[in-house]
C-alpha atoms as a PDB file:
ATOM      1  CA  UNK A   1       1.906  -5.407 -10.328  1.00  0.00           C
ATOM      2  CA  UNK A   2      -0.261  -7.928  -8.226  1.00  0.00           C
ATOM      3  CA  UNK A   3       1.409  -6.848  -4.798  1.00  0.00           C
ATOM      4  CA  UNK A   4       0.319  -3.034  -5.954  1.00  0.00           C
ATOM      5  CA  UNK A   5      -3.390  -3.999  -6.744  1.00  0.00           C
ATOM      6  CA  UNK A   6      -3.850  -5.731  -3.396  1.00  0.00           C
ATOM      7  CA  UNK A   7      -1.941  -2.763  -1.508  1.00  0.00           C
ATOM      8  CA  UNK A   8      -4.716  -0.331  -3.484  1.00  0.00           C
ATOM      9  CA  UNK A   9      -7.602  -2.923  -2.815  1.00  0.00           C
ATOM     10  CA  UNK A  10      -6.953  -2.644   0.994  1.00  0.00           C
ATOM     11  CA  UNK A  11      -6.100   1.123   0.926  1.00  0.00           C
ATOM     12  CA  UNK A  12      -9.715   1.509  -0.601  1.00  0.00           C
ATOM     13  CA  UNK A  13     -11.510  -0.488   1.677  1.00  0.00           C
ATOM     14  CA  UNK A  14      -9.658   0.911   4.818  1.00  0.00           C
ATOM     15  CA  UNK A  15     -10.510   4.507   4.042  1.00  0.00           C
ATOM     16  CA  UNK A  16     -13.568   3.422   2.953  1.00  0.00           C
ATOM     17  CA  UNK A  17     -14.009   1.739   6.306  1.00  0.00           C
ATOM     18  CA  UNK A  18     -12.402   5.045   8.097  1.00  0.00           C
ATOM     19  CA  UNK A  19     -14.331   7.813   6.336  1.00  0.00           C
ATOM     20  CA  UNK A  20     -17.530   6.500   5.330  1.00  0.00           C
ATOM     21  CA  UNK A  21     -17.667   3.351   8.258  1.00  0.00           C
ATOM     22  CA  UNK A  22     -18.294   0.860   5.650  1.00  0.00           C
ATOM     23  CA  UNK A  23     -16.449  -1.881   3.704  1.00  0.00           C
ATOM     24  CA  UNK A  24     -16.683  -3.986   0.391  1.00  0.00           C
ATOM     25  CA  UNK A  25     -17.309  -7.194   1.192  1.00  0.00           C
ATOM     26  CA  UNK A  26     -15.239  -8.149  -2.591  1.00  0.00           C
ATOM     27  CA  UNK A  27     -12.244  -5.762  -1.889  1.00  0.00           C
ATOM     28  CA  UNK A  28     -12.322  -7.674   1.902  1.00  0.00           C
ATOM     29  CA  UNK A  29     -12.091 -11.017   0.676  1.00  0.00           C
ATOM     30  CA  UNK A  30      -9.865 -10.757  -2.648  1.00  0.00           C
ATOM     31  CA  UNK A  31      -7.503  -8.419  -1.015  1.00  0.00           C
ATOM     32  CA  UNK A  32      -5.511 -11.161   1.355  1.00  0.00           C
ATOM     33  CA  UNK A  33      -5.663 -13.534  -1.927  1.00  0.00           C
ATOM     34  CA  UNK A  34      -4.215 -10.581  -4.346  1.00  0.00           C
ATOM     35  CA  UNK A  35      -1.396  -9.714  -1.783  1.00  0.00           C
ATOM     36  CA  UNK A  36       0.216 -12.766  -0.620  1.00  0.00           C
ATOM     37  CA  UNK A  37      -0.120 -14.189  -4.408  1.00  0.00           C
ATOM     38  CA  UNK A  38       1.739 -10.923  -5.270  1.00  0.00           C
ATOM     39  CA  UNK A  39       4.583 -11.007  -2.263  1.00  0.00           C
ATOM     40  CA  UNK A  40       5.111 -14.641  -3.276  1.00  0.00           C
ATOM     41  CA  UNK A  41       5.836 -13.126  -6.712  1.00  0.00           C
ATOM     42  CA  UNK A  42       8.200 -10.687  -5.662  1.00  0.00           C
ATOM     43  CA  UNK A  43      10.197 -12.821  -3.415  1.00  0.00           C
ATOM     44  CA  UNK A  44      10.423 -15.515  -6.611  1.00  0.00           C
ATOM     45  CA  UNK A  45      10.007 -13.510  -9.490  1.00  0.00           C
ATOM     46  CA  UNK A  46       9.444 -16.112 -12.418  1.00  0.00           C
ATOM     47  CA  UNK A  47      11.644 -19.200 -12.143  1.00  0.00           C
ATOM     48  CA  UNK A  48      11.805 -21.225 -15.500  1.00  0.00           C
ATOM     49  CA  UNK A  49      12.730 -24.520 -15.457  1.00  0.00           C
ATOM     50  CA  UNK A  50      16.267 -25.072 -17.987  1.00  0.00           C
ATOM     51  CA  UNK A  51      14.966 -28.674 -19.217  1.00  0.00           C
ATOM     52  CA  UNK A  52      11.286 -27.080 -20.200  1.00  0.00           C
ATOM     53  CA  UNK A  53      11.354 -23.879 -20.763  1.00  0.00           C
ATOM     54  CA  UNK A  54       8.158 -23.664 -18.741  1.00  0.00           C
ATOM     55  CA  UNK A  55       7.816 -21.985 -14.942  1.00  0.00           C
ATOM     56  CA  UNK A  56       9.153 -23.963 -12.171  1.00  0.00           C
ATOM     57  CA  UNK A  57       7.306 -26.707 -10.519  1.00  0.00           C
ATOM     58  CA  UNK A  58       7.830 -25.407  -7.154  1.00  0.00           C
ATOM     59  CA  UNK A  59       6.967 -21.976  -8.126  1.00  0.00           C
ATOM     60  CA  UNK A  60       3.937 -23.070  -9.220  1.00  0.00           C
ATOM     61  CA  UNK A  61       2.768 -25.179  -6.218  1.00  0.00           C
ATOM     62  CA  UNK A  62       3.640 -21.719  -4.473  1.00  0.00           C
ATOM     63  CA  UNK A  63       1.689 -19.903  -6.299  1.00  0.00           C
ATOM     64  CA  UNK A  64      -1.270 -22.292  -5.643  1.00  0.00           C
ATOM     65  CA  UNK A  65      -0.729 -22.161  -2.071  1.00  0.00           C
ATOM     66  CA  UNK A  66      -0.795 -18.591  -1.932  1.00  0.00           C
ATOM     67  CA  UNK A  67      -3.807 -18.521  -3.654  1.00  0.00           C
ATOM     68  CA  UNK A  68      -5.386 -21.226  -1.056  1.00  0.00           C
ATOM     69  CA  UNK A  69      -3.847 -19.280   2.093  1.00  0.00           C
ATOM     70  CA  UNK A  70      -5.136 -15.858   0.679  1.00  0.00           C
ATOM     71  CA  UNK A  71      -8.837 -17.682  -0.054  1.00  0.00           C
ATOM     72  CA  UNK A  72      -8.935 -18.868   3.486  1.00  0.00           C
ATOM     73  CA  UNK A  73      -7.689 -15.531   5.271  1.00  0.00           C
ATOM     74  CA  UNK A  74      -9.862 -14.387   3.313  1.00  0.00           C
ATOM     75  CA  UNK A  75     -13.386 -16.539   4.482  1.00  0.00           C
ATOM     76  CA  UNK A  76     -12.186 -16.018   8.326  1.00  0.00           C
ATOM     77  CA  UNK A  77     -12.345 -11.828   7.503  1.00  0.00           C
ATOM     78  CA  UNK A  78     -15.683 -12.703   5.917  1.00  0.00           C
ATOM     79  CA  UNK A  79     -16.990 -15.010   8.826  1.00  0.00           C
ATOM     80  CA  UNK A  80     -15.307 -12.362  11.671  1.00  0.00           C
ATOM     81  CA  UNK A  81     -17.084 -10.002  10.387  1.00  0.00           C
ATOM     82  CA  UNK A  82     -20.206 -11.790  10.049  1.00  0.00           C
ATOM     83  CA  UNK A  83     -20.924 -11.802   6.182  1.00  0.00           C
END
């Protein structure tokens, strides 16, 4: 569900950018956030830790880090592009 919203965030913007020669500045930043957060997901799915009953340590530190990547990819598209 996540990898399919940022897929459709950065289909918008690039026609968008194509037919009309403009971009969202939003859909340009979330969009690397939204899609590595969502491949992460796919690749893991949900791990759930058998002691806790609660999601997996590691799959949680991976989900923060590809929250952090996809904010930072995110800045440098803002800052090449001069926003």
């Amino acid at each position: 569900m996540v990898l399919g919203l940022g897929v459709l965030v950065a289909a918008i913007n690039a026609e968008s950018l194509y037919h009309r020669d403009e971009y969202y500045v939003q859909a340009l930043f979330f969009t690397p956030l939204v899609f590595l957060l969502g491949l992460f997901m796919v690749i893991v799915g949900n791990p759930v830790d058998a002691n806790t009953g609660e999601p997996a340590v590691w799959a949680r530190a991976g989900y923060g880090c590809s929250v952090g990547v996809g904010l930072l990819l995110g800045g440098l598209a803002l800052w090449f592009v001069g926003c």
